[in-house]
PDB file of N, CA and C in Angstrom:
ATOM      1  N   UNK A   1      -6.587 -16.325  -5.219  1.00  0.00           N
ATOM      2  CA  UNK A   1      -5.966 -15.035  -5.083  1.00  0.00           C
ATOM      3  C   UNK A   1      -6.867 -14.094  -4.263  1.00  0.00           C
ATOM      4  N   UNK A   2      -7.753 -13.953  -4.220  1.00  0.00           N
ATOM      5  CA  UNK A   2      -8.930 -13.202  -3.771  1.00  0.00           C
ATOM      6  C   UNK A   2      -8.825 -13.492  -2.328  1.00  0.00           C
ATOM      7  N   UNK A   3      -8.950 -14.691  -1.941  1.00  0.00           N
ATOM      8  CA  UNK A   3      -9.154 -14.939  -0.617  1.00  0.00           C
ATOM      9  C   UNK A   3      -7.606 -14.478   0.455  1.00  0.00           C
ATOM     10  N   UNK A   4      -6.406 -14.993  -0.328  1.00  0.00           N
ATOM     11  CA  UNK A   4      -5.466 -14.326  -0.458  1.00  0.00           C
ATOM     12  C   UNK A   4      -5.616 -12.851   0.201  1.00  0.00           C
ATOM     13  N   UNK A   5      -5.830 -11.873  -1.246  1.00  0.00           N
ATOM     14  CA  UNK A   5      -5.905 -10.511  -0.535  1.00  0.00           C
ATOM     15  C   UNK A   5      -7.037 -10.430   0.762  1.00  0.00           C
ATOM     16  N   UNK A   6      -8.092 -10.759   1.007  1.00  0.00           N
ATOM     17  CA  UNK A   6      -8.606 -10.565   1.770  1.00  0.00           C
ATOM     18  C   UNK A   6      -8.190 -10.634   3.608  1.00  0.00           C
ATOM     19  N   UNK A   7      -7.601 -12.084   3.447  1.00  0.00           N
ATOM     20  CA  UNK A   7      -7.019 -12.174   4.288  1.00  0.00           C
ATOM     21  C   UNK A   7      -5.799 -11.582   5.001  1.00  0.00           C
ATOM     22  N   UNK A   8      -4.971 -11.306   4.109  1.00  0.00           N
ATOM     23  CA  UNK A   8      -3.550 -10.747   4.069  1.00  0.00           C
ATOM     24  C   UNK A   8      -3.306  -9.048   3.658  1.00  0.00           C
ATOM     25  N   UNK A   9      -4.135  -8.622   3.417  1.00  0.00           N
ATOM     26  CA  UNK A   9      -4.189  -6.895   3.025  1.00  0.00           C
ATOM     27  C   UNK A   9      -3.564  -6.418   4.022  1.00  0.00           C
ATOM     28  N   UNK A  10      -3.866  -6.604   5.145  1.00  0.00           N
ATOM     29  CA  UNK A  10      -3.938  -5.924   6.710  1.00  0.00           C
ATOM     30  C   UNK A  10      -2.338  -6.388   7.129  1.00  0.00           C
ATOM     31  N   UNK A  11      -1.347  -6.987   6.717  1.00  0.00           N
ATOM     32  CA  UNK A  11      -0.467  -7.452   6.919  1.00  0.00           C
ATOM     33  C   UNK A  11       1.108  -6.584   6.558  1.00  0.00           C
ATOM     34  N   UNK A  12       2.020  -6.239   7.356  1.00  0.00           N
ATOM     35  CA  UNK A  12       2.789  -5.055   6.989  1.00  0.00           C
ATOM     36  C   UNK A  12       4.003  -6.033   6.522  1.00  0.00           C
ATOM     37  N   UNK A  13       5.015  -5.499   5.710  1.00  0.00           N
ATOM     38  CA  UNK A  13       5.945  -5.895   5.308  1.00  0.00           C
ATOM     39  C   UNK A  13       7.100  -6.368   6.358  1.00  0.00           C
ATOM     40  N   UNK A  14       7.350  -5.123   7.745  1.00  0.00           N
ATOM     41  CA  UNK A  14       7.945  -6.054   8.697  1.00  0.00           C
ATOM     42  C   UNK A  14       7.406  -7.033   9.540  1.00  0.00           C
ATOM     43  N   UNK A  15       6.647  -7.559   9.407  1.00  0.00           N
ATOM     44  CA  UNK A  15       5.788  -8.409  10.308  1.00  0.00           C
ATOM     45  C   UNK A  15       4.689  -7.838  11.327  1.00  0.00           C
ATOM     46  N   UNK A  16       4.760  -6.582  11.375  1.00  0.00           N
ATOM     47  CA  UNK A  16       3.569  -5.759  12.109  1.00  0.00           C
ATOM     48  C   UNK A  16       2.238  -5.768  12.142  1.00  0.00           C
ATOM     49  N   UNK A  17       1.908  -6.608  10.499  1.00  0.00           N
ATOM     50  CA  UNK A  17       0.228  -6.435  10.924  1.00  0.00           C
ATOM     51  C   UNK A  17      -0.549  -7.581  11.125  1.00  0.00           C
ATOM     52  N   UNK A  18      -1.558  -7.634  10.735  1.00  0.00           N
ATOM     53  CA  UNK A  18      -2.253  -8.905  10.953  1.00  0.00           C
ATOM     54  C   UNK A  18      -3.158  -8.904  10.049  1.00  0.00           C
ATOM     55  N   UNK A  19      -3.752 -10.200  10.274  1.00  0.00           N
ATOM     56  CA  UNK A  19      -4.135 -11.239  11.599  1.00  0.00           C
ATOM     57  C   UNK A  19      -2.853 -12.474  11.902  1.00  0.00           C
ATOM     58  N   UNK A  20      -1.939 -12.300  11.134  1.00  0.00           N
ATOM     59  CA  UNK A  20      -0.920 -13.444  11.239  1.00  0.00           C
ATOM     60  C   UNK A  20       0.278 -13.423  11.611  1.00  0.00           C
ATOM     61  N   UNK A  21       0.547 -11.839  11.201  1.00  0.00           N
ATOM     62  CA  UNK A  21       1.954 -11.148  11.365  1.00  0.00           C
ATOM     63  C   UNK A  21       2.773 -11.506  10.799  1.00  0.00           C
ATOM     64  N   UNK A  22       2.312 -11.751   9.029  1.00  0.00           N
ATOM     65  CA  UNK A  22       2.979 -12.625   8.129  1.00  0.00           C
ATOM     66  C   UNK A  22       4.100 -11.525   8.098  1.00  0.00           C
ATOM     67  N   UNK A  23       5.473 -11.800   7.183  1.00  0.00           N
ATOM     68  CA  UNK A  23       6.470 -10.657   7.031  1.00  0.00           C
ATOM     69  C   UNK A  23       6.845 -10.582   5.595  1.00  0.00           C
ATOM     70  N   UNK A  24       7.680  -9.493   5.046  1.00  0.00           N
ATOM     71  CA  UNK A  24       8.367  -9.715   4.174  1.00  0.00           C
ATOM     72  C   UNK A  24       7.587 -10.712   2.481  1.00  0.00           C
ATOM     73  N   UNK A  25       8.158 -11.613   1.908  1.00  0.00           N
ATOM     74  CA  UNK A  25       7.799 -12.360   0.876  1.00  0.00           C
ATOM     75  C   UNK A  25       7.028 -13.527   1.270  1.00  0.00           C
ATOM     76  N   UNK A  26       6.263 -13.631   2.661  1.00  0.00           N
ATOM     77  CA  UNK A  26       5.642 -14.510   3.239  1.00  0.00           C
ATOM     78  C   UNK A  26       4.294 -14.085   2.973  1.00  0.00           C
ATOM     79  N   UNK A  27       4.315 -12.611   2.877  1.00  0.00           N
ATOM     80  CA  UNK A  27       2.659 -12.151   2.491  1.00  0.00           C
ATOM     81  C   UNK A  27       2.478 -12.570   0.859  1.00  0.00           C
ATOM     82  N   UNK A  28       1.430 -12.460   0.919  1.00  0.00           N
ATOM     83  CA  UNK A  28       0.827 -13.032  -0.979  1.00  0.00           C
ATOM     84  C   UNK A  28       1.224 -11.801  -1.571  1.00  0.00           C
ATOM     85  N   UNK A  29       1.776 -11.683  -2.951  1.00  0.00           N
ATOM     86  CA  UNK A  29       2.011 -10.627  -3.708  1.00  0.00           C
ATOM     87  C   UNK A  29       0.769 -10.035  -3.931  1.00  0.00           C
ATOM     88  N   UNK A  30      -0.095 -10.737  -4.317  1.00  0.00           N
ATOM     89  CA  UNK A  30      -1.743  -9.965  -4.621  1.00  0.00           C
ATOM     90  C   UNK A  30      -2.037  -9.030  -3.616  1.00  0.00           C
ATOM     91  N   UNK A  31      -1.847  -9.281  -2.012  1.00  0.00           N
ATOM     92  CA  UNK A  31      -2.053  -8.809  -0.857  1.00  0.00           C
ATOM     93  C   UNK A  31      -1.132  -7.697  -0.904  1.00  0.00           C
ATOM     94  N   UNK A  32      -0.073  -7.569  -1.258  1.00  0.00           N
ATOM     95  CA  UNK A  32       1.083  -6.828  -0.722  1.00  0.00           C
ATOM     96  C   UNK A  32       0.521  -5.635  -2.237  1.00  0.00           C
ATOM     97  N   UNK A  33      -0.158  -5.610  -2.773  1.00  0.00           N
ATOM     98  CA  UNK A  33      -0.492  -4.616  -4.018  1.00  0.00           C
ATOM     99  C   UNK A  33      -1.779  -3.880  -3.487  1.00  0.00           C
ATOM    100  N   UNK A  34      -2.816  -4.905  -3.579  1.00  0.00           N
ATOM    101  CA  UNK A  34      -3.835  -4.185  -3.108  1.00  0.00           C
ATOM    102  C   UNK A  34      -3.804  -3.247  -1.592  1.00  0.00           C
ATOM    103  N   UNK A  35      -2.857  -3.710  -0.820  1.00  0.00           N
ATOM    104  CA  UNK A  35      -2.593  -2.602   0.478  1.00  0.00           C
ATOM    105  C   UNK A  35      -2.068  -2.005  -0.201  1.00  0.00           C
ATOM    106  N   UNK A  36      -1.248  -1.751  -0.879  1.00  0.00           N
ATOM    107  CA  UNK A  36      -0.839  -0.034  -1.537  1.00  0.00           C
ATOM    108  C   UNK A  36      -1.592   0.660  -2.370  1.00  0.00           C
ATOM    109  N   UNK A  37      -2.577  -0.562  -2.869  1.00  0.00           N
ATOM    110  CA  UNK A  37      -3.531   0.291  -4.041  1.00  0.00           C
ATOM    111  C   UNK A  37      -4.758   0.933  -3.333  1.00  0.00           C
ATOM    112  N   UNK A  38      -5.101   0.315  -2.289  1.00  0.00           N
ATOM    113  CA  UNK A  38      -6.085   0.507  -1.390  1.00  0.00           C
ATOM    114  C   UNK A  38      -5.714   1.546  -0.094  1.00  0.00           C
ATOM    115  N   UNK A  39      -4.539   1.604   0.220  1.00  0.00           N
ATOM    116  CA  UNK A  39      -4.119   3.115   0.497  1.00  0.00           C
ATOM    117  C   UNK A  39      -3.735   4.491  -0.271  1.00  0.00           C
ATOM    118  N   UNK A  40      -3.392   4.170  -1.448  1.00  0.00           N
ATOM    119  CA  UNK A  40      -3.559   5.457  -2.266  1.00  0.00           C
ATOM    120  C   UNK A  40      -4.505   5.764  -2.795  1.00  0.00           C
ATOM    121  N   UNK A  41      -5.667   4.828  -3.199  1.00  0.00           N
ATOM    122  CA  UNK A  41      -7.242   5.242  -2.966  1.00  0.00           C
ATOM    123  C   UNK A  41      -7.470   6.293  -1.997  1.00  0.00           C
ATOM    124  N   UNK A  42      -7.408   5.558  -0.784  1.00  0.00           N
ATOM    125  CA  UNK A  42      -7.588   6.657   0.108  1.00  0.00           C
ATOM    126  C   UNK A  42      -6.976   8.079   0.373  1.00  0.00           C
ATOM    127  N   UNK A  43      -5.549   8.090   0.444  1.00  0.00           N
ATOM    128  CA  UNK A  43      -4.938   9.247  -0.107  1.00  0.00           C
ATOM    129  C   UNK A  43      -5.424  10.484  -0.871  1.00  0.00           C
ATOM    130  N   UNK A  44      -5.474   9.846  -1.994  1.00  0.00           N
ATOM    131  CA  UNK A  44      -6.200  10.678  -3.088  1.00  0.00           C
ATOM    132  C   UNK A  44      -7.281  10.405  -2.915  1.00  0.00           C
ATOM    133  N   UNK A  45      -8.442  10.394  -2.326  1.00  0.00           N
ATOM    134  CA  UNK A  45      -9.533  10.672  -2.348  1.00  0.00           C
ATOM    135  C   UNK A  45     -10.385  11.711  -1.476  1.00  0.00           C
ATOM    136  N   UNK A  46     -10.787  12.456  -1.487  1.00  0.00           N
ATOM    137  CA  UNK A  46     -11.605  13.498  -0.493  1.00  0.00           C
ATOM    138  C   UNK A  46     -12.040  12.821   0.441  1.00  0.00           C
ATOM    139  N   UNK A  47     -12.222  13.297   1.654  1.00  0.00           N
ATOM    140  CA  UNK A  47     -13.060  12.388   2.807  1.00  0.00           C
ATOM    141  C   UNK A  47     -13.899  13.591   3.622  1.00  0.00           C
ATOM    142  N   UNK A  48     -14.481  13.446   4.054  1.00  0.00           N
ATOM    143  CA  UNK A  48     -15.744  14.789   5.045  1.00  0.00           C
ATOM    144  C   UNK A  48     -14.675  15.259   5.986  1.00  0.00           C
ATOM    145  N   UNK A  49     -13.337  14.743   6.525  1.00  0.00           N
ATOM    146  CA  UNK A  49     -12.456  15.451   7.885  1.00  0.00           C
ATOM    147  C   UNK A  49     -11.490  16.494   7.082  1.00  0.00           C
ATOM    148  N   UNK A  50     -11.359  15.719   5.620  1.00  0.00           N
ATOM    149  CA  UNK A  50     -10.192  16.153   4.809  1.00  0.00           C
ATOM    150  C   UNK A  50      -9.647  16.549   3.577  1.00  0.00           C
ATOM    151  N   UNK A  51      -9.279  17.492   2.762  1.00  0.00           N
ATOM    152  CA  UNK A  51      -9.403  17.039   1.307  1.00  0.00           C
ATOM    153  C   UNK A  51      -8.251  16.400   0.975  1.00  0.00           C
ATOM    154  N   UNK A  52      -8.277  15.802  -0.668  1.00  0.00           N
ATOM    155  CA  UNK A  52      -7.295  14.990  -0.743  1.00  0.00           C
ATOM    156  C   UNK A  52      -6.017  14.783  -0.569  1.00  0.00           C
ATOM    157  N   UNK A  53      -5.294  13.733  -0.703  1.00  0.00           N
ATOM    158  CA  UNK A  53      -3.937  14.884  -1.306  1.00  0.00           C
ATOM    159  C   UNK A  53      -3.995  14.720  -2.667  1.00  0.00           C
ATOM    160  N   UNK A  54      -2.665  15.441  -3.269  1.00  0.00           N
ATOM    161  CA  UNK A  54      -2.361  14.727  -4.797  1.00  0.00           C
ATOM    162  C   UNK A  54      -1.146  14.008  -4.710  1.00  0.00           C
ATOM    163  N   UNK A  55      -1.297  13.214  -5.809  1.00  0.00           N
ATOM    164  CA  UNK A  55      -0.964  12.348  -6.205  1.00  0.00           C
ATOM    165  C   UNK A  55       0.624  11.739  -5.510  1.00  0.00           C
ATOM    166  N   UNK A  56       1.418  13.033  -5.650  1.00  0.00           N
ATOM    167  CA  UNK A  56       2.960  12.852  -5.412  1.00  0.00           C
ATOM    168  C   UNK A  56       2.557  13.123  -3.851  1.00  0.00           C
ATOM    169  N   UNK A  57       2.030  13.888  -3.254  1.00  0.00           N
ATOM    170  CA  UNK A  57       1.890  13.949  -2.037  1.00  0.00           C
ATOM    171  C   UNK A  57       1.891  12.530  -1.385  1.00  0.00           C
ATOM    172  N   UNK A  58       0.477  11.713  -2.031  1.00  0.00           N
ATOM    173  CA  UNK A  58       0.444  10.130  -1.706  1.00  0.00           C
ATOM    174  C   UNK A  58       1.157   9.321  -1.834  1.00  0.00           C
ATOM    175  N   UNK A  59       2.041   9.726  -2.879  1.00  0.00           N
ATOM    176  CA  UNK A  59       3.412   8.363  -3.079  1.00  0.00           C
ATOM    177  C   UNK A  59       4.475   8.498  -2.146  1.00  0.00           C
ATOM    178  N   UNK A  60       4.457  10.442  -1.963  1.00  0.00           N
ATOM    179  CA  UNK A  60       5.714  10.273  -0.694  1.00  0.00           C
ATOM    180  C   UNK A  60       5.522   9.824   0.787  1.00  0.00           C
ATOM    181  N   UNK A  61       3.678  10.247   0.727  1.00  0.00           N
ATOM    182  CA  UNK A  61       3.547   9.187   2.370  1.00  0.00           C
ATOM    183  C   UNK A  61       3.638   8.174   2.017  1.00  0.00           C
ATOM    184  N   UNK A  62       3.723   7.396   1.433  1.00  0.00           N
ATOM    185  CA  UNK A  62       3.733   5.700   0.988  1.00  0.00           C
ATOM    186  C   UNK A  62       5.403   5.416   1.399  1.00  0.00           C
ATOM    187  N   UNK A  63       6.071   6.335   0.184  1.00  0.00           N
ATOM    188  CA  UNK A  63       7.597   6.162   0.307  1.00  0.00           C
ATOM    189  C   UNK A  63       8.220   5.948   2.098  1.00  0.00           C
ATOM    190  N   UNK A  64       7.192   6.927   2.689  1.00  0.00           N
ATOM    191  CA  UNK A  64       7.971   7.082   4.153  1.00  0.00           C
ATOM    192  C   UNK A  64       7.404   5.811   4.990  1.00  0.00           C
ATOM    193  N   UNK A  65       6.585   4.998   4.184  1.00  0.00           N
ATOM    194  CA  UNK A  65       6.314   3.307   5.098  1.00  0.00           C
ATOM    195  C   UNK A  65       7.023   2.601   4.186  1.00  0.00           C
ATOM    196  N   UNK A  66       7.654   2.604   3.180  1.00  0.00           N
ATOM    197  CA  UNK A  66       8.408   1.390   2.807  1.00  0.00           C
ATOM    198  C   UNK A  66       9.453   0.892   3.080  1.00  0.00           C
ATOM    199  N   UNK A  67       9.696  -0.186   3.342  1.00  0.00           N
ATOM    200  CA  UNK A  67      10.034  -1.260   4.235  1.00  0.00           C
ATOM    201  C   UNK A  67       9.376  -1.411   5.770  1.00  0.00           C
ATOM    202  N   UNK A  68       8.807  -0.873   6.017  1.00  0.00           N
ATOM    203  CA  UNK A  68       8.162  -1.002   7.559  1.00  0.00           C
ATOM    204  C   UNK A  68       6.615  -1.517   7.196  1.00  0.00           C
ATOM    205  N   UNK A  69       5.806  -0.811   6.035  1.00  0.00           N
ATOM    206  CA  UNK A  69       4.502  -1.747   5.669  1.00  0.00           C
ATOM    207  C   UNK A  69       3.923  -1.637   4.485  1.00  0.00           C
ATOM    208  N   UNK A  70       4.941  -1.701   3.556  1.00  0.00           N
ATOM    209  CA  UNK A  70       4.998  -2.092   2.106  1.00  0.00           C
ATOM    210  C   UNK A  70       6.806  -2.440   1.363  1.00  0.00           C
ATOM    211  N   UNK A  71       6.201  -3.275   0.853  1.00  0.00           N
ATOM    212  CA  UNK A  71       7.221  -3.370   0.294  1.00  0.00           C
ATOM    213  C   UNK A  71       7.818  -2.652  -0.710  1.00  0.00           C
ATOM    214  N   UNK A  72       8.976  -2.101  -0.474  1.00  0.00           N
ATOM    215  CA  UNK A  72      10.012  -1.044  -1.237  1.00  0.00           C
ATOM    216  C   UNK A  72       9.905  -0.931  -2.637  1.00  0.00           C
ATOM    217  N   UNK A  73       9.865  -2.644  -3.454  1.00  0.00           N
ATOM    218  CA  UNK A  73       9.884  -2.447  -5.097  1.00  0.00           C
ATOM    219  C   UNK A  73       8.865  -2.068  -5.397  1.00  0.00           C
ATOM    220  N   UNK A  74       7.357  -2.599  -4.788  1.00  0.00           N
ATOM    221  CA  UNK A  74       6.059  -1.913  -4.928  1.00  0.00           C
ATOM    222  C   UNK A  74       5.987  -0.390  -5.381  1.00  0.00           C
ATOM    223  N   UNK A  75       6.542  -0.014  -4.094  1.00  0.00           N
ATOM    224  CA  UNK A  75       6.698   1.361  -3.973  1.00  0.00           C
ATOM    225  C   UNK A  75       7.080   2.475  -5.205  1.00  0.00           C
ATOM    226  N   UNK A  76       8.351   1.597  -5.853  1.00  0.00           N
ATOM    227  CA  UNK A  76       9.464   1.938  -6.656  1.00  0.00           C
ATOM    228  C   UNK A  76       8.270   2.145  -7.859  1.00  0.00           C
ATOM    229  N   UNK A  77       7.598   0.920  -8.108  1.00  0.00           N
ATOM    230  CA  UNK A  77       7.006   0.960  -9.534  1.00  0.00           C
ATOM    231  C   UNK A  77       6.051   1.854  -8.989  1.00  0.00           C
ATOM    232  N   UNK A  78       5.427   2.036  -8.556  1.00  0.00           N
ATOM    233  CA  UNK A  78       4.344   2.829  -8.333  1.00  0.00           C
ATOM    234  C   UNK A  78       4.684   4.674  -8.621  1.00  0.00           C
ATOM    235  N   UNK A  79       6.237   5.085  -8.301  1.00  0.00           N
ATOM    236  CA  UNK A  79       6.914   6.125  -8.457  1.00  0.00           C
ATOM    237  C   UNK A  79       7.236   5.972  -9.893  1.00  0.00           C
ATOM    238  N   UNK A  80       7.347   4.715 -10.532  1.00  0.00           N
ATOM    239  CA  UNK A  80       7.840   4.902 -12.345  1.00  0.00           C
ATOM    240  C   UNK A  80       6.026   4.779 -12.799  1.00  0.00           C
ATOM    241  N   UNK A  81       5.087   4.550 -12.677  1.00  0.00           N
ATOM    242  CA  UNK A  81       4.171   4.808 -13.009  1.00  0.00           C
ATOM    243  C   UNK A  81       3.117   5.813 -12.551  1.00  0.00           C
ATOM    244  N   UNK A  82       3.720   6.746 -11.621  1.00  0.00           N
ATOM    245  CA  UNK A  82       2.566   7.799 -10.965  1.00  0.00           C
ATOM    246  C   UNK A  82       2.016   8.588 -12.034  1.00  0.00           C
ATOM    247  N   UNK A  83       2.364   8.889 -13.119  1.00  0.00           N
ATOM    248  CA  UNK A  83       1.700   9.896 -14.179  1.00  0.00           C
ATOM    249  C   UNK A  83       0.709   9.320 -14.511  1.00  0.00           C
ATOM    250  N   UNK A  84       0.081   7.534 -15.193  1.00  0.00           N
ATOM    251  CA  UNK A  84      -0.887   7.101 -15.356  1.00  0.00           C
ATOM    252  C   UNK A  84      -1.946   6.633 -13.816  1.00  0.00           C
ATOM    253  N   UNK A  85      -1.528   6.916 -13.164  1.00  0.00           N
ATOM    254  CA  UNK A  85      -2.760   7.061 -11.803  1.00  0.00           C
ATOM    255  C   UNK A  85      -3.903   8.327 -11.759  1.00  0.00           C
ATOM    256  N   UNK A  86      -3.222   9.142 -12.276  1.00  0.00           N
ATOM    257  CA  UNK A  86      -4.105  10.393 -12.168  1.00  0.00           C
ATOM    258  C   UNK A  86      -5.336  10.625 -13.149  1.00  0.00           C
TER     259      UNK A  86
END
């Protein structure tokens, strides 16, 4: 699983990313989590250019890539669980 995400993080749901340009249910589920978990890290987190956002701020930029580079149900649960993220 590990090697999995490593490889496949970088990989968008329509076939856009890489290194393989895997698509859709072709990417590893492990992979297809940690790119959303590993972008709302970033989101919500302060950076030296920027401060964060919160929380709902981050789920609705998320919402506005799903289906293009996450997958939609991801998305969905992540919107029925945003209160325990914070």
């Amino acid at each position: 699983m590990s090697i999995d995400i490593a490889h496949y993080h970088h990989e968008n749901w329509d076939g856009s990313g890489y290194p393989s340009g895997r698509k859709e249910d072709k990417i590893p589920l492990s992979a297809q989590i940690v790119a959303v978990a590993g972008v709302f890290c970033v989101l919500t987190e302060s950076r030296v250019y920027r401060e964060s956002y919160q929380t709902e701020e981050a789920i609705s930029m998320l919402q506005k890539e799903a289906g293009k580079k996450y997958n939609q149900n991801i998305i969905n649960i992540i919107r029925k669980i945003h209160r325990q993220l914070q």
